[in-house]
Protein backbone atom coordinates (compact mmCIF):
# COMPACT_ATOMS: atom_id res chain seq x y z
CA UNK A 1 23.94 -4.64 -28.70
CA UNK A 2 24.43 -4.27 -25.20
CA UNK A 3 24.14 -8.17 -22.77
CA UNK A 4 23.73 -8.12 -19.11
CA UNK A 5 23.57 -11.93 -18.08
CA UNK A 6 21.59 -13.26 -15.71
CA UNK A 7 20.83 -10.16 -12.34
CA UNK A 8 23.60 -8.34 -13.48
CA UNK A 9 21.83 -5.36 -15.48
CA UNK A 10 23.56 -2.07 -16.06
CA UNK A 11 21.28 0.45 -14.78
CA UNK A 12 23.37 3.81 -14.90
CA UNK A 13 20.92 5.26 -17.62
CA UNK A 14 18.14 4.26 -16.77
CA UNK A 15 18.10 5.88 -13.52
CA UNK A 16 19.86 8.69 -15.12
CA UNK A 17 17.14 10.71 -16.70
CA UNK A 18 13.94 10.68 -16.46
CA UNK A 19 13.24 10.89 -20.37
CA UNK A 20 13.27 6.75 -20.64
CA UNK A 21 14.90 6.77 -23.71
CA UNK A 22 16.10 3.33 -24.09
CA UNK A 23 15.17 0.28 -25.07
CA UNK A 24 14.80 -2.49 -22.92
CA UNK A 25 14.82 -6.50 -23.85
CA UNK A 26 14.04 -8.93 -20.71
CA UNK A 27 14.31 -12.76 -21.81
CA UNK A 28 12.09 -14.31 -19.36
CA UNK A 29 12.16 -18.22 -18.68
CA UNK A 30 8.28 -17.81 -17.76
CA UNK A 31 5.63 -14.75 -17.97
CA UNK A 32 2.75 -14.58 -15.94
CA UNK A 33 0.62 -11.39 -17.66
CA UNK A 34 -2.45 -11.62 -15.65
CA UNK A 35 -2.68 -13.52 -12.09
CA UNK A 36 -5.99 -15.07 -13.55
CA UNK A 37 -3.86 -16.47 -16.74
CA UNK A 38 -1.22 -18.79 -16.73
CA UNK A 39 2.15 -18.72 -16.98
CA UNK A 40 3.89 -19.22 -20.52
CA UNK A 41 6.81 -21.00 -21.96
CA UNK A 42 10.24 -18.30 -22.50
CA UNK A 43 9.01 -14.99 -23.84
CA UNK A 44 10.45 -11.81 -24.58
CA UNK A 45 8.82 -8.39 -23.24
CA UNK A 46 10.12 -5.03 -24.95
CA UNK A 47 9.82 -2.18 -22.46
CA UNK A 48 10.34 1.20 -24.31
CA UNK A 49 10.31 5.22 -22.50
CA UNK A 50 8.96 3.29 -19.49
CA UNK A 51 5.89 1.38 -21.16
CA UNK A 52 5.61 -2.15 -22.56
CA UNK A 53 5.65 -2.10 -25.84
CA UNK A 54 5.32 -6.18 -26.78
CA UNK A 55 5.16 -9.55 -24.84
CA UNK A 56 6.17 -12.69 -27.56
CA UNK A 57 7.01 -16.00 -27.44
CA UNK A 58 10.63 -17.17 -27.60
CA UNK A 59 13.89 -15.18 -27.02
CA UNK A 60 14.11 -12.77 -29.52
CA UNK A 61 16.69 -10.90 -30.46
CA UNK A 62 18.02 -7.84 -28.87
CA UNK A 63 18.40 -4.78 -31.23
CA UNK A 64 21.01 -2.37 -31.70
CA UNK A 65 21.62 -0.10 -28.64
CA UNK A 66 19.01 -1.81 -26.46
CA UNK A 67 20.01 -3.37 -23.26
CA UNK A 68 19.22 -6.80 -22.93
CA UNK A 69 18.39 -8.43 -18.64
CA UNK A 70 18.23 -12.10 -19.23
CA UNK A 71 16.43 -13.93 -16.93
CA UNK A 72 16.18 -17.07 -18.40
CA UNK A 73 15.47 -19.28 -14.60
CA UNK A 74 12.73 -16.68 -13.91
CA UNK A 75 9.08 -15.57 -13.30
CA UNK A 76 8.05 -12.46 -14.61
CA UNK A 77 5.54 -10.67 -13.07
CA UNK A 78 3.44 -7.26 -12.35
CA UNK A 79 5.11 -5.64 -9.76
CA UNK A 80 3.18 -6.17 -6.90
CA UNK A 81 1.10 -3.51 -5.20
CA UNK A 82 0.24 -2.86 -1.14
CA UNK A 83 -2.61 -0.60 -0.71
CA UNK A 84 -1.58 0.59 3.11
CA UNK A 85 1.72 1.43 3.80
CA UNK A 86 3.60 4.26 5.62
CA UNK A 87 6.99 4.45 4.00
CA UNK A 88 8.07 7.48 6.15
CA UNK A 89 8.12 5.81 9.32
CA UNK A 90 9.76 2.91 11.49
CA UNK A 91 8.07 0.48 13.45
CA UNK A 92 8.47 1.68 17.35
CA UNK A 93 5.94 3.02 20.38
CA UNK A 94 7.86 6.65 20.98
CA UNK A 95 5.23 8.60 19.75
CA UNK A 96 6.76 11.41 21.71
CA UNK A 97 9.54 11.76 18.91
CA UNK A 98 6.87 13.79 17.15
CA UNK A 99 7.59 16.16 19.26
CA UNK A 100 11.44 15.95 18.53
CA UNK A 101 12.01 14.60 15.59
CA UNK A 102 11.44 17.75 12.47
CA UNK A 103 9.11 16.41 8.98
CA UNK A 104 12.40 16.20 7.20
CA UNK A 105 14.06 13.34 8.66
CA UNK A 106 10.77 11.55 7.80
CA UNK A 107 11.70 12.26 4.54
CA UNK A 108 15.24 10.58 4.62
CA UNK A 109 13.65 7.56 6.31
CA UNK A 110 11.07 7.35 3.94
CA UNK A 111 13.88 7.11 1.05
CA UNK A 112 15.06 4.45 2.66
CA UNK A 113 12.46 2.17 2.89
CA UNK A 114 11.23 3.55 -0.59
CA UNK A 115 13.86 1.61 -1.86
CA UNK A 116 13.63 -1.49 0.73
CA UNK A 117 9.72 -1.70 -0.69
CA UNK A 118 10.73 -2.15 -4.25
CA UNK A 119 13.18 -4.08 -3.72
CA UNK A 120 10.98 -6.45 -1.94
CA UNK A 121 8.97 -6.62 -5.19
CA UNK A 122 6.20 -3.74 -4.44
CA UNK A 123 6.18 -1.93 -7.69
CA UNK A 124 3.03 0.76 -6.23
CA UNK A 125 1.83 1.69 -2.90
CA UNK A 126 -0.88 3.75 -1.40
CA UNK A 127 0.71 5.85 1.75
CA UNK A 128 -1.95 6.10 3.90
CA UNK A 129 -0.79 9.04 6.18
CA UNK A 130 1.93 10.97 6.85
CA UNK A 131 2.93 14.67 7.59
CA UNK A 132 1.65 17.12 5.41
CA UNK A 133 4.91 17.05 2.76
CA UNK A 134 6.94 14.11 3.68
CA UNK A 135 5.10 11.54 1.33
CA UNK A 136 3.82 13.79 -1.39
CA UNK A 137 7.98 14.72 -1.91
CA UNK A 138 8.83 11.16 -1.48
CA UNK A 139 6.38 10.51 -4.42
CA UNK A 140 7.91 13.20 -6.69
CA UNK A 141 11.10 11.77 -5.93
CA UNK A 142 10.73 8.24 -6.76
CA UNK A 143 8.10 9.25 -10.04
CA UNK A 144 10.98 11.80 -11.18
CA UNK A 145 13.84 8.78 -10.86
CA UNK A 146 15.92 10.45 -8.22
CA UNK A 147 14.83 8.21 -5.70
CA UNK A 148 14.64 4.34 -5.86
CA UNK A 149 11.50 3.18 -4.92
CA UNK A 150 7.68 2.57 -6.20
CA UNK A 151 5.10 4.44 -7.49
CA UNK A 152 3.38 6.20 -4.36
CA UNK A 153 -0.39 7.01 -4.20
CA UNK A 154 -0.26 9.52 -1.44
CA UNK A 155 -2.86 10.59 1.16
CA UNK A 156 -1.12 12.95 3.26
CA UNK A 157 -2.15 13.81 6.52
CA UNK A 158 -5.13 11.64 8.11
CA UNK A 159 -8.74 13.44 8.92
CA UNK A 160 -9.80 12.62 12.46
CA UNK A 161 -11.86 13.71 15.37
CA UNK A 162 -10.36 16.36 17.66
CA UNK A 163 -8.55 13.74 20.43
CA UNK A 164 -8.85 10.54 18.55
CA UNK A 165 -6.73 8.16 16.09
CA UNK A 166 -5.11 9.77 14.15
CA UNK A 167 -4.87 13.38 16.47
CA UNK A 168 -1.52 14.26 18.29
CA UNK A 169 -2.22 13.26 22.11
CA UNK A 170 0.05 12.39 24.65
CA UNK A 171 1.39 15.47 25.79
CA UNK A 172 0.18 18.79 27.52
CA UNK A 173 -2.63 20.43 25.43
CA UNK A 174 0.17 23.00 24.31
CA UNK A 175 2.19 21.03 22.85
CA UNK A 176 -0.46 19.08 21.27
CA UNK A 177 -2.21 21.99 19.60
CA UNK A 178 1.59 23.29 18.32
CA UNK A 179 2.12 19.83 16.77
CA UNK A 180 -1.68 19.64 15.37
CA UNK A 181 -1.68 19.08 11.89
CA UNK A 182 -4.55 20.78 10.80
CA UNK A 183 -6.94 18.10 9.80
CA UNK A 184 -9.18 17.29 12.61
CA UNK A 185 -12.86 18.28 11.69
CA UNK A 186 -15.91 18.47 13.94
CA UNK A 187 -19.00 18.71 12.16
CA UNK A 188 -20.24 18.16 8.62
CA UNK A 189 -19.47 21.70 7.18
CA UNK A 190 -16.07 21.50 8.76
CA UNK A 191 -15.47 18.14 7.44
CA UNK A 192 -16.41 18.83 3.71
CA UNK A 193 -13.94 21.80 4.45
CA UNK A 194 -11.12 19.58 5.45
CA UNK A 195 -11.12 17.21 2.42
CA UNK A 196 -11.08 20.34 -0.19
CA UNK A 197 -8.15 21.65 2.00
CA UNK A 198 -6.43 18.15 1.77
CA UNK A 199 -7.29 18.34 -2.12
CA UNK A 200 -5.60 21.43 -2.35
CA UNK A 201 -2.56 20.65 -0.84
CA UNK A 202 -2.21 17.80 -2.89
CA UNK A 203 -3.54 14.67 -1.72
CA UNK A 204 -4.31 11.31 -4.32
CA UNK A 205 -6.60 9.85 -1.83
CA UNK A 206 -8.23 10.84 1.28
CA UNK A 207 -7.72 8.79 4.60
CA UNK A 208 -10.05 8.83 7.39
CA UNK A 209 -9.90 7.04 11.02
CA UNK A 210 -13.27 6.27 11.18
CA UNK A 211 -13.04 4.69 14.71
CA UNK A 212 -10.05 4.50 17.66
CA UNK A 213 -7.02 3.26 16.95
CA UNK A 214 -4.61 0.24 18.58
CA UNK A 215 -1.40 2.52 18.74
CA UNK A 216 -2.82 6.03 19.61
CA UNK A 217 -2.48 7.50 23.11
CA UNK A 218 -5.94 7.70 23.81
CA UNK A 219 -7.68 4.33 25.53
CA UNK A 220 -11.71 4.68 24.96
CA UNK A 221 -12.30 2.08 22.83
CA UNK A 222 -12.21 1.22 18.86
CA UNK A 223 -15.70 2.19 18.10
CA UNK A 224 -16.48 4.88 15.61
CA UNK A 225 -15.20 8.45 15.89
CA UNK A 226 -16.99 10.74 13.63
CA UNK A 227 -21.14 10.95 13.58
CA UNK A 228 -22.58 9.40 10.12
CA UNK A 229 -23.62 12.74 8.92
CA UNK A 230 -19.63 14.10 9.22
CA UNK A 231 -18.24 10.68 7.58
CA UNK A 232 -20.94 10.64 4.59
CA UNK A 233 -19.86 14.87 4.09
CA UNK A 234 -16.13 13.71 3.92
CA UNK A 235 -17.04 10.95 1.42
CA UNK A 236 -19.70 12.91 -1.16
CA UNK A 237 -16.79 16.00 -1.02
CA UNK A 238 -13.73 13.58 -2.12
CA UNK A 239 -16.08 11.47 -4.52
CA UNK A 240 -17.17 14.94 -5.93
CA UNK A 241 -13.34 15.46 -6.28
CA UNK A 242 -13.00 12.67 -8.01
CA UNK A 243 -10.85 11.82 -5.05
CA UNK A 244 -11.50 7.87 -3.21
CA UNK A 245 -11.80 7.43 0.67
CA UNK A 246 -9.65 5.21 2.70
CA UNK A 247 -11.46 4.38 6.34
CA UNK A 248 -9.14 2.88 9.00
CA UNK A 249 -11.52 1.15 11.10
CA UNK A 250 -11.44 -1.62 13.51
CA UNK A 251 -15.02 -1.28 15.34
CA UNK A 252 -17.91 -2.99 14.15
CA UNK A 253 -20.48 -0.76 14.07
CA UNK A 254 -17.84 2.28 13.52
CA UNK A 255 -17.04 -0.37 10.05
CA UNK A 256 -20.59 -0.22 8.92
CA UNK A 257 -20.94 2.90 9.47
CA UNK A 258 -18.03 4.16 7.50
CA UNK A 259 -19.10 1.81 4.94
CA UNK A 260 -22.93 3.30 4.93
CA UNK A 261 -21.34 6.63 4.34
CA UNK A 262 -19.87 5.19 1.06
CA UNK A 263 -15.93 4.95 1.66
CA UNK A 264 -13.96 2.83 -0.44
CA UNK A 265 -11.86 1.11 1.49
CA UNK A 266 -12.05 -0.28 5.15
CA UNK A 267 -8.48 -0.80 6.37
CA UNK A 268 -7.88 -3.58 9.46
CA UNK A 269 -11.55 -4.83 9.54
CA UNK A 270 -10.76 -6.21 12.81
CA UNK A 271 -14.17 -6.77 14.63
CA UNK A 272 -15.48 -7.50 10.69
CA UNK A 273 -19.32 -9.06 11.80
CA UNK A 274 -22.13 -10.19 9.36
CA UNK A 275 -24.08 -6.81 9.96
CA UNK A 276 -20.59 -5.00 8.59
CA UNK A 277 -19.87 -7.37 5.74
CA UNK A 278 -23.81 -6.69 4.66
CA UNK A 279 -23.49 -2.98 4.49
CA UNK A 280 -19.78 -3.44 2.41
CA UNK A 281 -21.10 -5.92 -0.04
CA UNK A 282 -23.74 -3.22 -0.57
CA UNK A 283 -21.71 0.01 -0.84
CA UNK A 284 -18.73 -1.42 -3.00
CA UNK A 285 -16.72 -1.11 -0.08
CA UNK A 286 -13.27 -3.65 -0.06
CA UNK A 287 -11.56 -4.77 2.64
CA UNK A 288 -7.93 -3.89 2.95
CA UNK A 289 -6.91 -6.63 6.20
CA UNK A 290 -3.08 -5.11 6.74
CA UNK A 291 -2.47 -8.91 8.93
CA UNK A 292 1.28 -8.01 8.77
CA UNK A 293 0.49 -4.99 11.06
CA UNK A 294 -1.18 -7.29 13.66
CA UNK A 295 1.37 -9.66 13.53
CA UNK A 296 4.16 -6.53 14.40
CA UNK A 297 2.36 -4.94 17.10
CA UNK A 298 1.97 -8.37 18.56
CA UNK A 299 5.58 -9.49 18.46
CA UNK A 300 6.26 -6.48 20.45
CA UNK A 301 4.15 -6.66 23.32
CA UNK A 302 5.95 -6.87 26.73
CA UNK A 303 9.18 -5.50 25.58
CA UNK A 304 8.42 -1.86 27.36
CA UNK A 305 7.70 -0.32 23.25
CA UNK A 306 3.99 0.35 23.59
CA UNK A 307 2.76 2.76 26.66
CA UNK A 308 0.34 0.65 29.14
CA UNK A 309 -2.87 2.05 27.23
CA UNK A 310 -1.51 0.60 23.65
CA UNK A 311 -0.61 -2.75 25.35
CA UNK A 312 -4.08 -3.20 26.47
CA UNK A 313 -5.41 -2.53 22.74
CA UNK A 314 -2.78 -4.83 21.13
CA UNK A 315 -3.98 -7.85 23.47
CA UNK A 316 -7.30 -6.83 22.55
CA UNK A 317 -7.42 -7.10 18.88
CA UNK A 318 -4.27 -10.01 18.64
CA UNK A 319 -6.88 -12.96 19.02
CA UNK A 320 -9.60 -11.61 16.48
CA UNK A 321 -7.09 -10.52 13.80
CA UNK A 322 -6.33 -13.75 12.86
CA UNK A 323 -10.06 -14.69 11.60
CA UNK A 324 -10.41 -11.31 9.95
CA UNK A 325 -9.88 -13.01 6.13
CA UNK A 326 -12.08 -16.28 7.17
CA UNK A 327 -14.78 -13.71 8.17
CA UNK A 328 -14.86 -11.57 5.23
CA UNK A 329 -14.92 -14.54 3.08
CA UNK A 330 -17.91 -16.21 4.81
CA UNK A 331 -19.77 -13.35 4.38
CA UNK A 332 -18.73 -12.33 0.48
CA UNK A 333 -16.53 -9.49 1.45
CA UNK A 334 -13.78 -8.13 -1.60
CA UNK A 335 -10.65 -8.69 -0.30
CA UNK A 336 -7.42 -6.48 -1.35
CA UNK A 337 -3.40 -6.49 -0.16
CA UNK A 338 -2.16 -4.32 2.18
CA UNK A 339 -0.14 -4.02 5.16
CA UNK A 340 0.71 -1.63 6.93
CA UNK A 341 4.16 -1.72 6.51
CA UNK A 342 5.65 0.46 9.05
CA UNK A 343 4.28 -0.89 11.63
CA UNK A 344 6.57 -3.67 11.28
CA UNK A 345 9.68 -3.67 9.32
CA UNK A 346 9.43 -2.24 5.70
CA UNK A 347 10.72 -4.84 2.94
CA UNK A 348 8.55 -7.89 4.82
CA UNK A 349 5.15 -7.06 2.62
CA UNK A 350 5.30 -10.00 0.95
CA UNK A 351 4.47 -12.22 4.16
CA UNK A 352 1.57 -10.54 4.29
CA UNK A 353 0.56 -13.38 1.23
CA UNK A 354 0.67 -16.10 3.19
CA UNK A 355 -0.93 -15.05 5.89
CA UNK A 356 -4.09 -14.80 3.44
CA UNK A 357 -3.80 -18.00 2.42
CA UNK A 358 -3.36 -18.85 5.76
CA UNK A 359 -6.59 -17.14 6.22
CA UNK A 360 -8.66 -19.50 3.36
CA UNK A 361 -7.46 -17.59 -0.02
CA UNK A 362 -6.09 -19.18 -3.12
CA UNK A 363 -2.69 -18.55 -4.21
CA UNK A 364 -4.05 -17.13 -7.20
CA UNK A 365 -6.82 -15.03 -4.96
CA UNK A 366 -3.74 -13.70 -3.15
CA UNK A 367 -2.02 -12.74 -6.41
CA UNK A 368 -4.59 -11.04 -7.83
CA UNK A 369 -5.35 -8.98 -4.40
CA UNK A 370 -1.65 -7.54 -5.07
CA UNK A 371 -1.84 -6.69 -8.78
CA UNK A 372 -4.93 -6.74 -10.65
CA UNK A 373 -7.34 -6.21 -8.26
CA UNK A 374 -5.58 -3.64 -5.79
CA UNK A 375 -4.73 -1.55 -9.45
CA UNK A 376 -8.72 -1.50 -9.77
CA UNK A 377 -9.12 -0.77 -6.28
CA UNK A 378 -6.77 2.71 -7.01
CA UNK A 379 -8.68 3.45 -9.92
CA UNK A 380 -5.63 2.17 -12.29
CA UNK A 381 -6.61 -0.64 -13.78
CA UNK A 382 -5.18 0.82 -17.20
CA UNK A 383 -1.96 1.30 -15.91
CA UNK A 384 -0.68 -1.69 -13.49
CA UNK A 385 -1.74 -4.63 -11.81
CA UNK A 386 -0.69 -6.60 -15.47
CA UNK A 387 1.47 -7.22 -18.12
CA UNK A 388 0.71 -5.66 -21.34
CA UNK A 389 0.93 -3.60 -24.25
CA UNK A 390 1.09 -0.04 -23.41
CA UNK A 391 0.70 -0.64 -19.16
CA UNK A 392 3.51 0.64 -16.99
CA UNK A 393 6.95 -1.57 -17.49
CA UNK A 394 6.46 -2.14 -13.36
CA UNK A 395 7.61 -5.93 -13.64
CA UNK A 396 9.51 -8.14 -11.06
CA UNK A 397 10.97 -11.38 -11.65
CA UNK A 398 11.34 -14.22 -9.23
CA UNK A 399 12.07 -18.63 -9.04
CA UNK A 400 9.28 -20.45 -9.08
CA UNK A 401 5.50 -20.40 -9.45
CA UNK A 402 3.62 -17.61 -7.23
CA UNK A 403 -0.29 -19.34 -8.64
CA UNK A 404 1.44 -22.52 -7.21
CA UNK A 405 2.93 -21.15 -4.14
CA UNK A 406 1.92 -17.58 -3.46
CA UNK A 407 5.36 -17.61 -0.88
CA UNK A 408 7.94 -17.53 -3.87
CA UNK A 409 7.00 -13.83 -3.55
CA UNK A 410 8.88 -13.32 -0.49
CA UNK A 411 12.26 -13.14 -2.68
CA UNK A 412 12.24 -10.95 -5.35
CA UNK A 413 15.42 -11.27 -7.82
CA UNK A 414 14.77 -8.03 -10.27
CA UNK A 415 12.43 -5.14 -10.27
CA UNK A 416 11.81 -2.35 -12.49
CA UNK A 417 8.97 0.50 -11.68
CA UNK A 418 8.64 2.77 -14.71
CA UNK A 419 10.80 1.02 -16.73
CA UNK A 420 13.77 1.92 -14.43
CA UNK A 421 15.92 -0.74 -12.76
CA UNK A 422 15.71 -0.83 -9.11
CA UNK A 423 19.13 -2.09 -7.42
């Protein structure tokens, strides 16, 4: 038998090969399956070829050739989930590096703060947009072991109007067409073509800007972008892909729109009314409030990052972020976790918790936002989002109580995604 005390967990083989193999024994002081359970007395959880075979009372012992983490002053926990983040970029206002910086390097900064994510607890993310490789080989990296990090739900590159959120602008129309990405759409018929494409090419989920954006180069306004007849093609051709639709949107009427036409998730919700929240309660649709984001773009204002346009935008939204989860709830809006992380430091996701219950939400609301209900939000439900028999050994351990103070969850002692230790 093979004892690691306390943090100190021998992780070699695990990371090693991607068969899982081994046996794993964690001794936790306290398990919390389920954030709407409670958490029990010292349990054992047997994690076997990347899966969690059992969760019993009481430390049992370790068998032969298993390695043993003993955590016996801990919580354990589903690793936590953030359903907006952008893991291959840095929070900054160059957008002219685009122009200089190649795809690749986004891959080398997306390893890093692949890693600076789990560590920070954040077992599965949704990337929600990126250049057309970098995130789709980040997410074969980290689901083959031979990069640290989460689980990665990938989007790929964004579908926008020609000139909007989510376009290249900034530079001469040269320039901008040679950096184009290919995934602007005008049109219904176009549209519909643009999601099959992004199928193709390998996307998990398909992200729209379904009005203007705060940090784009291009000033008229956060309404909607695309006519309801292009947004309702892009979500009936993904749904009939079995593929879900992520809508940034900060414009009211551009929300309800985007929420008529059926998408899944609206990301921001900044100018979130009673007419918006009526359409959403409707349609399904969740809210996904990213507050971290607002908080980022706001701590840089005046410090010669953003161009004059983006400053004006920031200002803009800053006051009516902060009511975004007080709205929602008023009006009976689903609320799920996400950030996006990128636009301010990646490895800070966590605050992002108390900034909902800042916002009116439970500690145990907040939990489940990150873990059971953001894994039903992705469609894997089955898989993460809770501790259990034959779910994903994604499992983080930390001191204290998160159902009694959500905050614990800023430091994270241990994680494992997959069964493999993250260190």
């Amino acid at each position: 038998m093979r004892v690691f005390s306390g943090l100190m967990v021998a992780t070699a083989a695990l990371m090693s090969s991607p068969a899982m193999a081994d046996t794993t024994i964690i001794h936790a002081g306290s398990v919390i399956t389920d954030a709407a359970g409670q958490p029990s007395g010292p349990a054992t959880i047997t994690v076997t070829d990347g899966r969690i075979v059992s969760i019993v009372d009481g430390f049992q012992p370790t068998p032969e050739g298993a390695t043993m983490v003993h955590l016996p002053d801990h919580t354990v926990l589903p690793g936590l989930i953030d359903l907006h983040t952008h893991l291959t970029g840095d929070p900054g206002g160059d957008f002219w590096k685009q122009a200089v910086d190649p795809n690749e390097w986004s891959v080398v900064v997306g390893a890093k703060n692949a890693r600076r994510t789990a560590l920070a607890g954040f077992t599965t993310v949704r990337e929600a947009g990126s250049a057309q490789e970098t995130a789709f080989s980040l997410r074969r990296g980290t689901a083959e072991g031979l990069i640290p990090g989460p689980r990665i739900v990938a989007a790929g590159p964004a579908l926008s109007i020609i000139g909007g959120h989510g376009d290249v602008s900034g530079f001469r129309p040269e320039v901008n067409e040679l950096l184009d990405g290919g995934y602007t759409c005008t049109g219904a018929v176009e549209c519909a073509e643009k999601v099959r494409l992004a199928s193709q090419n390998g996307s998990d989920i398909i992200k729209i800007t379904a009005t203007g954006g705060v940090l784009s180069q291009q000033g008229r306004g956060l309404e909607a972008h695309f006519t309801d007849a292009e947004m309702k093609s892009i979500v009936d051709t993904a749904h009939s892909l079995g593929l879900k639709v992520m809508a940034h949107a900060h414009g009211a009427r551009g929300m309800e729109a985007a929420a008529r036409a059926g998408v899944d998730t609206l990301e921001h919700g900044t100018y979130i009314d009673e007419a918006t929240a009526k359409v959403m309660r409707e349609n399904g649709t969740v809210l996904v409030p990213t507050l971290m984001a607002f908080q980022g773009i706001k701590n840089r204002l005046g410090k010669g990052i953003y161009t004059p346009v983006v400053e004006d935008k920031v200002r803009a939204v800053a006051a009516y972020a902060e009511t975004i989860i007080e709205r929602a709830r008023k009006w009976g809006v689903k609320i799920a976790f996400g950030t996006d992380a990128g636009v301010y430091d990646h490895g800070r996701n966590a605050e992002e918790l108390a900034l909902m219950r800042k916002g009116g939400m439970s500690d145990r609301e907040v939990l489940a936002s990150a873990t059971s209900f953001a894994a039903e939000v992705l469609g894997m439900e089955k898989e993460i989002g809770k501790l259990a028999p034959g779910f994903s050994a994604d499992i983080i351990a930390v001191k204290g109580n998160p159902l009694a103070d959500v905050s614990v969850l800023e430091k994270v002692d241990w994680v494992m995604v997959r069964g493999r230790v993250i260190e």
